[in-house]
PDB file of N, CA and C in Angstrom:
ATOM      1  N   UNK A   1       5.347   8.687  -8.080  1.00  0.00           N
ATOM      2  CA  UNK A   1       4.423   7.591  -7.915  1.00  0.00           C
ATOM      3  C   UNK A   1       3.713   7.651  -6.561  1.00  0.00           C
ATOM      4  N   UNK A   2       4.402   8.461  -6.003  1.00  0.00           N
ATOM      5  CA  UNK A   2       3.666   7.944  -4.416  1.00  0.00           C
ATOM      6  C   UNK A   2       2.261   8.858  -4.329  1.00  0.00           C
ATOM      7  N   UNK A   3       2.721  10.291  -4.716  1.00  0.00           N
ATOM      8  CA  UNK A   3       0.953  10.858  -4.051  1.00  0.00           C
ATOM      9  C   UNK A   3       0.458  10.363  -5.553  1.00  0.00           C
ATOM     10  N   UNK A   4       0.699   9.892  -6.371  1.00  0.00           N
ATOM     11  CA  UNK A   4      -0.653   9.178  -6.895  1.00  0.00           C
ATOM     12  C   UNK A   4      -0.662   8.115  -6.571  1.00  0.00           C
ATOM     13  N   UNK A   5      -0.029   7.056  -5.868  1.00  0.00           N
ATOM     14  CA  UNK A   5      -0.595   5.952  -5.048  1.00  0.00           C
ATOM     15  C   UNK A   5      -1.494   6.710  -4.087  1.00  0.00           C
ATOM     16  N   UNK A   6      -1.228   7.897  -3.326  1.00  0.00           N
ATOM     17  CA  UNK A   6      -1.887   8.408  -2.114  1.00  0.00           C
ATOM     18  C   UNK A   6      -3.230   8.398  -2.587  1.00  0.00           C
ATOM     19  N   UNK A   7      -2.960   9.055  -3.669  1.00  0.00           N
ATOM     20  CA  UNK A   7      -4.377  10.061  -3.948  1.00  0.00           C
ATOM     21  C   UNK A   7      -5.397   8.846  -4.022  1.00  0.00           C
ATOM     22  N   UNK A   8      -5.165   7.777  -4.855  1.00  0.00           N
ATOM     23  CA  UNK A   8      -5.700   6.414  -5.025  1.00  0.00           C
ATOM     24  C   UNK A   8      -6.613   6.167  -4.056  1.00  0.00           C
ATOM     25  N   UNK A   9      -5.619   6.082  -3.103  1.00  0.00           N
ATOM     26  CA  UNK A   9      -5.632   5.020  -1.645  1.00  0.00           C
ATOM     27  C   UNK A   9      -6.524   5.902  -0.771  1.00  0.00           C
ATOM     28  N   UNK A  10      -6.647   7.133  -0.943  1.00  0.00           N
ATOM     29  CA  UNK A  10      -7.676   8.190  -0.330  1.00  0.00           C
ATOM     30  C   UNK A  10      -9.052   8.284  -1.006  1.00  0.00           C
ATOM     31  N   UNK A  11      -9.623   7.643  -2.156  1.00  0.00           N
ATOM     32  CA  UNK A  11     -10.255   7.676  -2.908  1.00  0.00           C
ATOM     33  C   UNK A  11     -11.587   6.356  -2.184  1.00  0.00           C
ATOM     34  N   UNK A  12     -10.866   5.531  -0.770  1.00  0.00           N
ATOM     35  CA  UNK A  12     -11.503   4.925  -0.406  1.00  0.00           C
ATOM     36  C   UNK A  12     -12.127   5.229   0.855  1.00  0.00           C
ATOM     37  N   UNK A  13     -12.320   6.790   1.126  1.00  0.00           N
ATOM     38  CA  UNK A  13     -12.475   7.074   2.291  1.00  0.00           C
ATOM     39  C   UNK A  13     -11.832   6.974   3.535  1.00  0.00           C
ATOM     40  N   UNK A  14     -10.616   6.171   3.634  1.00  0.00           N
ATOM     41  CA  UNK A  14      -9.797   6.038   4.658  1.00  0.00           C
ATOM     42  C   UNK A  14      -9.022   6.998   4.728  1.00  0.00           C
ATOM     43  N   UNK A  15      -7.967   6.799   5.946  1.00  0.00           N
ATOM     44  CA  UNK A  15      -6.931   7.898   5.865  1.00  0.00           C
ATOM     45  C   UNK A  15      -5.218   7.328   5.867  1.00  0.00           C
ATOM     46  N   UNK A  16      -5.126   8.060   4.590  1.00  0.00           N
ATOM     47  CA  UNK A  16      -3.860   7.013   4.448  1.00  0.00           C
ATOM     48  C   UNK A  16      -2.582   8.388   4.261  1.00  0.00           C
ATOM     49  N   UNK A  17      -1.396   8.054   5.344  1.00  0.00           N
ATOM     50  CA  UNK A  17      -0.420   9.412   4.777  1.00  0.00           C
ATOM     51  C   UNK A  17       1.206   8.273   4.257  1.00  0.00           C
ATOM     52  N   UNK A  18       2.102   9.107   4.227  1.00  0.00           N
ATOM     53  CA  UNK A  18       3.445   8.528   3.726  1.00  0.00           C
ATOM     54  C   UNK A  18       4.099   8.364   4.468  1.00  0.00           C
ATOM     55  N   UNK A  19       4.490   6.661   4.767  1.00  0.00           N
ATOM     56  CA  UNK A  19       5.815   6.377   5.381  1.00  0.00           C
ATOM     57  C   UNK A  19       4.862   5.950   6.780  1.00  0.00           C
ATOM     58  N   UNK A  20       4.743   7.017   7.484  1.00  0.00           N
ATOM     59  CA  UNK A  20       4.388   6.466   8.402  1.00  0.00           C
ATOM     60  C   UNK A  20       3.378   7.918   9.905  1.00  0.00           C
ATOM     61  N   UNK A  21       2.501   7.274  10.716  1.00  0.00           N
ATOM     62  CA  UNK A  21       1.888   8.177  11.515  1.00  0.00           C
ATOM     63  C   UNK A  21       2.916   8.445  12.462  1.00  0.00           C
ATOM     64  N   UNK A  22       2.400  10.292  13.086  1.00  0.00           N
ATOM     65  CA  UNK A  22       3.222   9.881  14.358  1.00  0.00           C
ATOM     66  C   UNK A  22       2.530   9.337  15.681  1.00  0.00           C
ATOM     67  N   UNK A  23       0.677   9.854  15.374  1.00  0.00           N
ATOM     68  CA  UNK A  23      -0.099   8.737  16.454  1.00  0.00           C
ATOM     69  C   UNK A  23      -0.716   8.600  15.212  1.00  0.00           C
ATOM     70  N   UNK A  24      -1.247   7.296  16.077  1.00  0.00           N
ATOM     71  CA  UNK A  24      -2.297   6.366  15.298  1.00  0.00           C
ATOM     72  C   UNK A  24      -3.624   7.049  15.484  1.00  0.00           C
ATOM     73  N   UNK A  25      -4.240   7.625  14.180  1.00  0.00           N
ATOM     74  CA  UNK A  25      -5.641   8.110  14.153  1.00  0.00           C
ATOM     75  C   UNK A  25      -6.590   6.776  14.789  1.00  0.00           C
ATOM     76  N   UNK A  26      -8.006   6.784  14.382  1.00  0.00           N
ATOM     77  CA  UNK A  26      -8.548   5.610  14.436  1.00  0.00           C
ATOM     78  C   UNK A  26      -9.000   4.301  13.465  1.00  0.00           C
ATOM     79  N   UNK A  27      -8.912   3.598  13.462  1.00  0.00           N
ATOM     80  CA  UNK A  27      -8.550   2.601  12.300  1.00  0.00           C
ATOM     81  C   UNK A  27      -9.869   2.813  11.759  1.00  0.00           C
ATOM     82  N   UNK A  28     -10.366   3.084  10.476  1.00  0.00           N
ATOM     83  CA  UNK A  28      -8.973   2.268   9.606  1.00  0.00           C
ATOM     84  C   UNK A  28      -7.880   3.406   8.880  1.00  0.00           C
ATOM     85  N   UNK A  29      -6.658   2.820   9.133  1.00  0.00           N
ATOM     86  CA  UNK A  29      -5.854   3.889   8.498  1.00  0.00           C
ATOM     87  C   UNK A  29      -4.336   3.355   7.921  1.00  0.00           C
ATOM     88  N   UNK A  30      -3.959   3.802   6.915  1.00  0.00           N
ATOM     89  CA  UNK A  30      -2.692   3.593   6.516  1.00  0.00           C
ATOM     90  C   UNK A  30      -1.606   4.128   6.210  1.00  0.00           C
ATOM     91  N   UNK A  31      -1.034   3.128   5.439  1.00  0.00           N
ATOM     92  CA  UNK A  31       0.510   4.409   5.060  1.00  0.00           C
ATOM     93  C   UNK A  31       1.110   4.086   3.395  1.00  0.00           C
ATOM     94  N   UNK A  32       1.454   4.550   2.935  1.00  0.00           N
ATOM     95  CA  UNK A  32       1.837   3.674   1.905  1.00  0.00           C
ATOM     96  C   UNK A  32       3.469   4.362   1.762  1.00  0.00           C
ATOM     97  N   UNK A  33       4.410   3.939   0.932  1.00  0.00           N
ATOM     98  CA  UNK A  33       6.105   3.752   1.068  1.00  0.00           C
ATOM     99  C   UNK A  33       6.487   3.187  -0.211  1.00  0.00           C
ATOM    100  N   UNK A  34       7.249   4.002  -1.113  1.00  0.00           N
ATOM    101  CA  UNK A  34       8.046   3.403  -1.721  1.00  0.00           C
ATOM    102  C   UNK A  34       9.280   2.568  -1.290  1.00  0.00           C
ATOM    103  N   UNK A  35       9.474   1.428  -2.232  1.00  0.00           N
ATOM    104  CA  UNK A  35      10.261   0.586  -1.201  1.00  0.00           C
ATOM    105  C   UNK A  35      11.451   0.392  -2.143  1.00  0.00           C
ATOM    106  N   UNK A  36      11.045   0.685  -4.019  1.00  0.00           N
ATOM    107  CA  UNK A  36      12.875   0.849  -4.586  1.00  0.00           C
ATOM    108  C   UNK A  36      12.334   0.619  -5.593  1.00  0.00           C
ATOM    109  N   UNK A  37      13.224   0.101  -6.489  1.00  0.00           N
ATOM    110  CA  UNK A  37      12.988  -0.506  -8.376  1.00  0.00           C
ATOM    111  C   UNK A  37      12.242  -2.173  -8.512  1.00  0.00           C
ATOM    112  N   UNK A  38      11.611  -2.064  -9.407  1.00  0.00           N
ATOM    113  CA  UNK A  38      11.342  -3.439  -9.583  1.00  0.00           C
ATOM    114  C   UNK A  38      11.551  -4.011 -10.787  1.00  0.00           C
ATOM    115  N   UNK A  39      10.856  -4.829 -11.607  1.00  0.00           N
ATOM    116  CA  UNK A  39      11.639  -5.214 -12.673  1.00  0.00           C
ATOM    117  C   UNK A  39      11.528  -3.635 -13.713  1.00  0.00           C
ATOM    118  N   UNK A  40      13.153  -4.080 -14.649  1.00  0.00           N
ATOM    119  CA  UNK A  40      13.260  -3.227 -15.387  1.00  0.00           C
ATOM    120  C   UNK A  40      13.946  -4.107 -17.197  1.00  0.00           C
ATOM    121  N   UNK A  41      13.861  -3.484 -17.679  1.00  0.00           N
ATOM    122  CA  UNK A  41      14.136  -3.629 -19.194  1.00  0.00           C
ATOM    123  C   UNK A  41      15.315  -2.858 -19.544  1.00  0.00           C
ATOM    124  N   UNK A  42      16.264  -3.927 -20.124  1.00  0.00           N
ATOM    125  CA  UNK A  42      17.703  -3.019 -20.460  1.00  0.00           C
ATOM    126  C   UNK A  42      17.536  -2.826 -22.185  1.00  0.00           C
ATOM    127  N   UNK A  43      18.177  -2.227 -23.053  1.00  0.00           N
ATOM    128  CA  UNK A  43      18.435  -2.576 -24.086  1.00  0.00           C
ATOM    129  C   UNK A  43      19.966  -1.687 -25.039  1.00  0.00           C
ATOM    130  N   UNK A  44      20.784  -2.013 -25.313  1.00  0.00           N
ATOM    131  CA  UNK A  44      21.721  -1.284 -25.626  1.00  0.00           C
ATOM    132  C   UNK A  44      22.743  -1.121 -24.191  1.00  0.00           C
ATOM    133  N   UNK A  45      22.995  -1.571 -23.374  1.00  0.00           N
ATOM    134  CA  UNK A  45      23.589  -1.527 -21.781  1.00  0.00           C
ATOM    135  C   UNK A  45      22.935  -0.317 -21.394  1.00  0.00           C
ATOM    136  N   UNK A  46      21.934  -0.370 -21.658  1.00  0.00           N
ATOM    137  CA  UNK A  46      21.157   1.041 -20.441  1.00  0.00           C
ATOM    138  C   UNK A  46      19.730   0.040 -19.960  1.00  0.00           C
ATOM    139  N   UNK A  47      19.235   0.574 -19.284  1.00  0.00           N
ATOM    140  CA  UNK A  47      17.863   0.936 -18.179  1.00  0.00           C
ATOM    141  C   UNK A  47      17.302   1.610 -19.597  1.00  0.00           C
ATOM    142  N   UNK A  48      16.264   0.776 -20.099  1.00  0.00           N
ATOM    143  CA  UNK A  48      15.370   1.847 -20.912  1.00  0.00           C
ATOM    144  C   UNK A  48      13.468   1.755 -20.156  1.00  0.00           C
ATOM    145  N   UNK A  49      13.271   1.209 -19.056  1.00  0.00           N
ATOM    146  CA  UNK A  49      12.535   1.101 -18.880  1.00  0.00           C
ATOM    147  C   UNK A  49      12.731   0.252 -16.984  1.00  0.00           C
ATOM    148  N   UNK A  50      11.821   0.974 -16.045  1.00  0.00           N
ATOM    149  CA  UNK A  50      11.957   0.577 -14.746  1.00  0.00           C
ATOM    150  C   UNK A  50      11.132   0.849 -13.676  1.00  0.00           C
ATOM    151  N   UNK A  51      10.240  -0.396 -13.500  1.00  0.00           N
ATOM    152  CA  UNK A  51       9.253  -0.816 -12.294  1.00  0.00           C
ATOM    153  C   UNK A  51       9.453   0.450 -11.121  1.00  0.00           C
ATOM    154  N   UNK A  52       8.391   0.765 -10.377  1.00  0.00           N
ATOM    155  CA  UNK A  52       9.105   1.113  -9.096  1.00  0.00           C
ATOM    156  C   UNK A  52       7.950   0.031  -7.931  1.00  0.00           C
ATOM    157  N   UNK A  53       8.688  -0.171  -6.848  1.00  0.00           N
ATOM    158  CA  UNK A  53       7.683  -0.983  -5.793  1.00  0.00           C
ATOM    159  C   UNK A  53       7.527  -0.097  -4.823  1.00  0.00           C
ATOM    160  N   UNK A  54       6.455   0.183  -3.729  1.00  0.00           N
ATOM    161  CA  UNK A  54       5.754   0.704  -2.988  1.00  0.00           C
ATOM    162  C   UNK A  54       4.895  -0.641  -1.991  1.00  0.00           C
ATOM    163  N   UNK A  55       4.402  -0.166  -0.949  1.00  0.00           N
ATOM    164  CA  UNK A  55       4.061  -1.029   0.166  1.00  0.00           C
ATOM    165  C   UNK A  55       3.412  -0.306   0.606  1.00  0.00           C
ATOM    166  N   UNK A  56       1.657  -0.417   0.639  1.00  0.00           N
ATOM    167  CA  UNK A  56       0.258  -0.106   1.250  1.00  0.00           C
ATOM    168  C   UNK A  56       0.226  -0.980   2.648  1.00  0.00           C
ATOM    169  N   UNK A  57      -0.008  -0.361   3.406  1.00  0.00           N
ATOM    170  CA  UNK A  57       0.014  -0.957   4.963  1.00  0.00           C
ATOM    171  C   UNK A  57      -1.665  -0.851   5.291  1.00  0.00           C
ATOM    172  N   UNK A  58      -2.299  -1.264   5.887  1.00  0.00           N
ATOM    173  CA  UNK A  58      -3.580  -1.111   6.495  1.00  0.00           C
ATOM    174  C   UNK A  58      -3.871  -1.528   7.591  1.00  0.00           C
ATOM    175  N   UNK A  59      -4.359  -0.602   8.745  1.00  0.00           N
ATOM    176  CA  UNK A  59      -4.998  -1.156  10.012  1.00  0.00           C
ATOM    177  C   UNK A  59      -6.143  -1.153   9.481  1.00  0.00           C
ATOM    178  N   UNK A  60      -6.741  -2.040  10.332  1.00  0.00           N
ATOM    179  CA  UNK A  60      -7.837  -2.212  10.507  1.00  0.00           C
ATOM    180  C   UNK A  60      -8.500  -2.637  11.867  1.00  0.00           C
ATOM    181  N   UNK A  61     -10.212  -2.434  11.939  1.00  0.00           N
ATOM    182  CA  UNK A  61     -10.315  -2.769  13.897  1.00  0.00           C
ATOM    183  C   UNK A  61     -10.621  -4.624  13.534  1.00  0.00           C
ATOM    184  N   UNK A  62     -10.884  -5.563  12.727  1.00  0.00           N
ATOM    185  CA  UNK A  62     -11.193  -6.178  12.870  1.00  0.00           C
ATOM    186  C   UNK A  62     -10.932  -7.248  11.274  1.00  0.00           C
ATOM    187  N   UNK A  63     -10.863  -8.416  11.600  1.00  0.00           N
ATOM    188  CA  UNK A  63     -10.780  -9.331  10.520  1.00  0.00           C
ATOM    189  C   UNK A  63     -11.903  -9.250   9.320  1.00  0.00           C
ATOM    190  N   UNK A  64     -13.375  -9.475  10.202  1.00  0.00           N
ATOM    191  CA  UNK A  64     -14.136  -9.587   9.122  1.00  0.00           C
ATOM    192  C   UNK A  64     -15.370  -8.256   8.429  1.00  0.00           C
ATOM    193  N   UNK A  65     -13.640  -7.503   7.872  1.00  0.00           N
ATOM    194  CA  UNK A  65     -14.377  -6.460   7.361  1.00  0.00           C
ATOM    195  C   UNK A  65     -14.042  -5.663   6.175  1.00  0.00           C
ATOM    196  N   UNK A  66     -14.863  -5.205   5.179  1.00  0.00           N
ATOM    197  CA  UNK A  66     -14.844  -4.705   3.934  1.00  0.00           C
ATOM    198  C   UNK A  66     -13.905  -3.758   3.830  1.00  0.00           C
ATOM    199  N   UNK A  67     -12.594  -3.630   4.612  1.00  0.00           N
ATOM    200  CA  UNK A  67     -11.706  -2.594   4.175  1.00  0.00           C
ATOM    201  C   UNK A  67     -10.514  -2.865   3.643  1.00  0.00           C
ATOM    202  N   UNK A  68     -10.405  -4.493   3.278  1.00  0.00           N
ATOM    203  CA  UNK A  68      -9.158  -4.576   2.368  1.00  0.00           C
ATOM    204  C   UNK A  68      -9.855  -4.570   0.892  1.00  0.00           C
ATOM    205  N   UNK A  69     -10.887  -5.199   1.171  1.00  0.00           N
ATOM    206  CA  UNK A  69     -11.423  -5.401  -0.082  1.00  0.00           C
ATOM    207  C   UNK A  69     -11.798  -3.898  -1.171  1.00  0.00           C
ATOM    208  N   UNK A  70     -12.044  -2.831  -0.461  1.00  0.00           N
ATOM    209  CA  UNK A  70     -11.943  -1.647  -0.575  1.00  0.00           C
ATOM    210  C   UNK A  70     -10.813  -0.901  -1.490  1.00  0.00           C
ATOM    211  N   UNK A  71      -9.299  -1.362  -0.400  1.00  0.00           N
ATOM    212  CA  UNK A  71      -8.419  -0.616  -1.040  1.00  0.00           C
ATOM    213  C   UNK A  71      -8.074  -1.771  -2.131  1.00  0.00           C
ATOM    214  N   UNK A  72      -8.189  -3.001  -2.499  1.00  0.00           N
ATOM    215  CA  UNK A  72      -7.663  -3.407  -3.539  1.00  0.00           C
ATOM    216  C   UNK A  72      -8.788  -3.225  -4.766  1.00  0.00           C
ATOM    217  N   UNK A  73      -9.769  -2.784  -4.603  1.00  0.00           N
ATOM    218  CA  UNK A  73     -10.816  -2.116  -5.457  1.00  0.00           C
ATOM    219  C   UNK A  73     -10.163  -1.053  -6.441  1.00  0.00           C
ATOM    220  N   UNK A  74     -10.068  -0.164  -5.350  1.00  0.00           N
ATOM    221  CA  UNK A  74      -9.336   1.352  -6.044  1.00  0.00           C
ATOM    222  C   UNK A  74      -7.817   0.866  -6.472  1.00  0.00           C
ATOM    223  N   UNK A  75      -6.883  -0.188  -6.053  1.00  0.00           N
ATOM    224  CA  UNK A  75      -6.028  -0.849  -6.916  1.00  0.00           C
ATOM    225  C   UNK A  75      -5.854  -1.348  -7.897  1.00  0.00           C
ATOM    226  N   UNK A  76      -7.151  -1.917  -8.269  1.00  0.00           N
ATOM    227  CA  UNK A  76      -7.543  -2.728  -9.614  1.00  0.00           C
ATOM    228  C   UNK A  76      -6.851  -2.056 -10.934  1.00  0.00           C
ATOM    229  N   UNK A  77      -7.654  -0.875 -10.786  1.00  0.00           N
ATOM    230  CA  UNK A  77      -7.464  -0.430 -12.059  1.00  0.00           C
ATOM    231  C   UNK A  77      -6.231   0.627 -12.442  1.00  0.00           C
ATOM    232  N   UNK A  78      -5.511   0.380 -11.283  1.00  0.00           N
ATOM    233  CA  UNK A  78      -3.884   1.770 -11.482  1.00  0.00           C
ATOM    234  C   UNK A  78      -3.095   0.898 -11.148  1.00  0.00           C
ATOM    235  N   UNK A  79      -2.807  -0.580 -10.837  1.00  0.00           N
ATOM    236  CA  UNK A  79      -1.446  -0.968 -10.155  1.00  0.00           C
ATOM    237  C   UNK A  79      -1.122  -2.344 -10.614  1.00  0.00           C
ATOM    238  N   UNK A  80      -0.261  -3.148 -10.979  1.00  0.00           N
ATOM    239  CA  UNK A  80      -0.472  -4.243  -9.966  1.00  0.00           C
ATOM    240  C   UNK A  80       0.063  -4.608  -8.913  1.00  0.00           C
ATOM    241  N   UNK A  81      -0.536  -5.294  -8.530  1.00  0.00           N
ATOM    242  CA  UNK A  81      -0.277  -5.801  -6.917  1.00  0.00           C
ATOM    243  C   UNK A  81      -0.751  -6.801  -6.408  1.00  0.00           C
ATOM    244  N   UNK A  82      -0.302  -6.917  -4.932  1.00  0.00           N
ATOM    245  CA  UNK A  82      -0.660  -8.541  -4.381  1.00  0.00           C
ATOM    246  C   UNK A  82      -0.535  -7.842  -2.841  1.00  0.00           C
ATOM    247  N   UNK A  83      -1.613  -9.035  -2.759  1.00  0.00           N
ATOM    248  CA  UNK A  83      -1.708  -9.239  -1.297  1.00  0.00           C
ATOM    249  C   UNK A  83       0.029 -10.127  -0.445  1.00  0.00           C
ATOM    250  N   UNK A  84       0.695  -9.460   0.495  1.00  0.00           N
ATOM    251  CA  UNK A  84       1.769  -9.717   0.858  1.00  0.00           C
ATOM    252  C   UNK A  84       1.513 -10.737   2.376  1.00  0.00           C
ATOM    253  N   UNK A  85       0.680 -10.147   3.157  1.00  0.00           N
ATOM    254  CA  UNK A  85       0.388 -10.217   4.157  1.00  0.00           C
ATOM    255  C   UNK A  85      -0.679 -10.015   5.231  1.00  0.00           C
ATOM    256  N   UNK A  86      -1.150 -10.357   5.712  1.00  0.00           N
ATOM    257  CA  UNK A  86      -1.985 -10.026   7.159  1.00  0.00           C
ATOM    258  C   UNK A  86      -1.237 -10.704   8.256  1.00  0.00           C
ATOM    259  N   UNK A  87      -1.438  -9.505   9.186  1.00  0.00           N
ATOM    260  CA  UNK A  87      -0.505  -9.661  10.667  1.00  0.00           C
ATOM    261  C   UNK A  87      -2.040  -9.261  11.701  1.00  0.00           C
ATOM    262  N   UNK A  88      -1.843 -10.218  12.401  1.00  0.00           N
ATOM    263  CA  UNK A  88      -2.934  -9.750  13.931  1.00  0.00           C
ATOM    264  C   UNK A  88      -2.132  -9.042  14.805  1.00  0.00           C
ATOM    265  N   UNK A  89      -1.874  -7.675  14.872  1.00  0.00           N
ATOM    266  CA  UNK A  89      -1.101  -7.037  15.599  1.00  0.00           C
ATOM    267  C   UNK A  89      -1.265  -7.304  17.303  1.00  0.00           C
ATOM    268  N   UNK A  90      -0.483  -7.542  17.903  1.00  0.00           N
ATOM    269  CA  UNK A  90      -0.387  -7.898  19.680  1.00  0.00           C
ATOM    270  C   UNK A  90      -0.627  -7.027  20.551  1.00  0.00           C
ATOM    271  N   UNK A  91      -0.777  -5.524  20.211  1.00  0.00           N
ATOM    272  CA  UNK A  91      -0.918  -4.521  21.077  1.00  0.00           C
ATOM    273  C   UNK A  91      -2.240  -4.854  21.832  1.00  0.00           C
ATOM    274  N   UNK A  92      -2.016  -4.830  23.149  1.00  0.00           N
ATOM    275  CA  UNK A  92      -3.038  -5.093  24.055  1.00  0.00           C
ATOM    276  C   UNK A  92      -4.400  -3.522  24.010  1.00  0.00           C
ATOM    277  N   UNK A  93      -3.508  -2.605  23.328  1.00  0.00           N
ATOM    278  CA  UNK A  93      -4.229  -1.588  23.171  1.00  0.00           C
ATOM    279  C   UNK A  93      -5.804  -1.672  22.166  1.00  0.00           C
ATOM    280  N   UNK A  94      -4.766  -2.274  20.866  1.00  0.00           N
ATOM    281  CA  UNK A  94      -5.556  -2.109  19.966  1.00  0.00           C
ATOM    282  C   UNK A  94      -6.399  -3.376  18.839  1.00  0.00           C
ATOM    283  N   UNK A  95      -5.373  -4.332  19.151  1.00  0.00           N
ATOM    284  CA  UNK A  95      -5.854  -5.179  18.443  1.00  0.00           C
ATOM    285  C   UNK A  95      -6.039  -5.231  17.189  1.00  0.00           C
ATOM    286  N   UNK A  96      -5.155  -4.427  16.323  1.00  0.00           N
ATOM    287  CA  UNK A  96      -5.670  -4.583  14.571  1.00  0.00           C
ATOM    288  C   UNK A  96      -5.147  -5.707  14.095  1.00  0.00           C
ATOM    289  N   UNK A  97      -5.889  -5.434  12.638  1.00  0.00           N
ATOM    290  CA  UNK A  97      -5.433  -6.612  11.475  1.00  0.00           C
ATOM    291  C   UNK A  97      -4.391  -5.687  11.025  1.00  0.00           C
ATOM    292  N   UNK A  98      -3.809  -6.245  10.734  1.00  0.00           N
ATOM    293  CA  UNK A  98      -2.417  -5.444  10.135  1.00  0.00           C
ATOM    294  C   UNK A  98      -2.334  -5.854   8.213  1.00  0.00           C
ATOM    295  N   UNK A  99      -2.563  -5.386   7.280  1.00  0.00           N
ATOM    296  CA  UNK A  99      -2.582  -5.896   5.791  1.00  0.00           C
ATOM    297  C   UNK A  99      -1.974  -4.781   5.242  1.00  0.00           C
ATOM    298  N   UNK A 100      -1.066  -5.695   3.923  1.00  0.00           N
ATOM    299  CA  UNK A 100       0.167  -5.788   3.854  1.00  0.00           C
ATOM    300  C   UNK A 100       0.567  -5.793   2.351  1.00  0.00           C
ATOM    301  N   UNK A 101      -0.128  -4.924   1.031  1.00  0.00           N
ATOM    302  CA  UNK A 101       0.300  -5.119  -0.316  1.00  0.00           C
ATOM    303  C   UNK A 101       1.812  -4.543  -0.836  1.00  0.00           C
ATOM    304  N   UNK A 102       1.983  -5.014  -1.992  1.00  0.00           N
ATOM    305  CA  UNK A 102       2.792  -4.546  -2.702  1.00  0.00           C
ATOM    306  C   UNK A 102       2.841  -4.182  -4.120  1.00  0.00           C
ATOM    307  N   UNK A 103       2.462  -2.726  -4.158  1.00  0.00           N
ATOM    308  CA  UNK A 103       2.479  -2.224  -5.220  1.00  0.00           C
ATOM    309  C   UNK A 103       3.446  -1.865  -6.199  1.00  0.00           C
ATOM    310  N   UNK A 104       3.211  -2.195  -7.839  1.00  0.00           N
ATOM    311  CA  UNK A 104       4.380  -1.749  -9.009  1.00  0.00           C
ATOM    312  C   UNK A 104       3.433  -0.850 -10.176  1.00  0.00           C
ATOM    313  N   UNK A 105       4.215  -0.395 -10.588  1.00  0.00           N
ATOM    314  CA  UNK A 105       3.740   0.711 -11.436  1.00  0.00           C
ATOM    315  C   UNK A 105       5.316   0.958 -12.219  1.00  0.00           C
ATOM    316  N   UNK A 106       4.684   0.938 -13.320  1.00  0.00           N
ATOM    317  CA  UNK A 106       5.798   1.281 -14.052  1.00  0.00           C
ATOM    318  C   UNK A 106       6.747   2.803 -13.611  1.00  0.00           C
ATOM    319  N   UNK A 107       7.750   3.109 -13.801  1.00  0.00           N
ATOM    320  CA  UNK A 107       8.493   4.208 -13.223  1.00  0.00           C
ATOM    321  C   UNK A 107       9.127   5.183 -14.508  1.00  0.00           C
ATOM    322  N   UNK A 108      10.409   4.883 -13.857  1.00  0.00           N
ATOM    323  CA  UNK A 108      11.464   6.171 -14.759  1.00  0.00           C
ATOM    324  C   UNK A 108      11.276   5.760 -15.813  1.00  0.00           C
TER     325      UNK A 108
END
C-alpha cells in the first residue's frame, strides 16, 4: 500500500518520501507511513478481510495555500480519508503548517 500511496501523493507535484526526511527539502514536502490495521471483517474465526491505515504528513510555507487541497484531490479517488489535523509548527526557522491525514485502503 505504501508506494502506491507514494506514487499518488507524487502525482501532485510535491515531494513526498516514506516515514520520514533526513533534511527538510523546501516546503512543500511530505512523508507518508503506514501506521497498522484498520477495520477488518471476520467470518468463520478468521480475518477474511483487513483495512490497513497510513498517515500523509504535509509541510507547507504557509496557511493560505492550495497545497492541502491538492493532495486530498489526488486522494479522492484511491482512499478514504480525513483530515486529522493542522499544526502551526514553532520552529523559529521555518514556520510551517504542519497537515495531518489519515489514510485506509483496503489491505490483506
Amino acid at each position: 500500500m505504501l508506494d502506491r500511496l507514494l506514487q499518488v501523493l507524487r502525482t501532485t507535484g510535491y515531494q513526498f518520501t516514506a516515514y520520514r526526511w533526513d533534511r527538510n527539502p523546501p516546503a512543500p514536502y511530505g512523508t507518508a507511513q503506514l501506521e497498522g490495521g484498520a477495520d477488518s471483517v471476520a467470518a468463520d474465526d478468521r480475518i477474511i478481510q483487513q483495512g490497513i491505515r497510513a498517515s500523509v504528513d504535509l509541510y507547507a510555507p504557509n496557511a493560505q495555500s492550495s497545497y492541502p487541497s491538492a493532495v486530498q484531490s489526488v486522494l479522492d479517488g484511491a482512499y478514504a480519508w480525513r483530515l486529522n489535523s493542522v499544526q502551526y509548527e514553532d520552529d523559529a526557522d521555518t514556520h510551517l503548517v504542519h497537515y495531518e491525514w489519515i489514510v485506509e485502503s483496503e489491505g490483506l
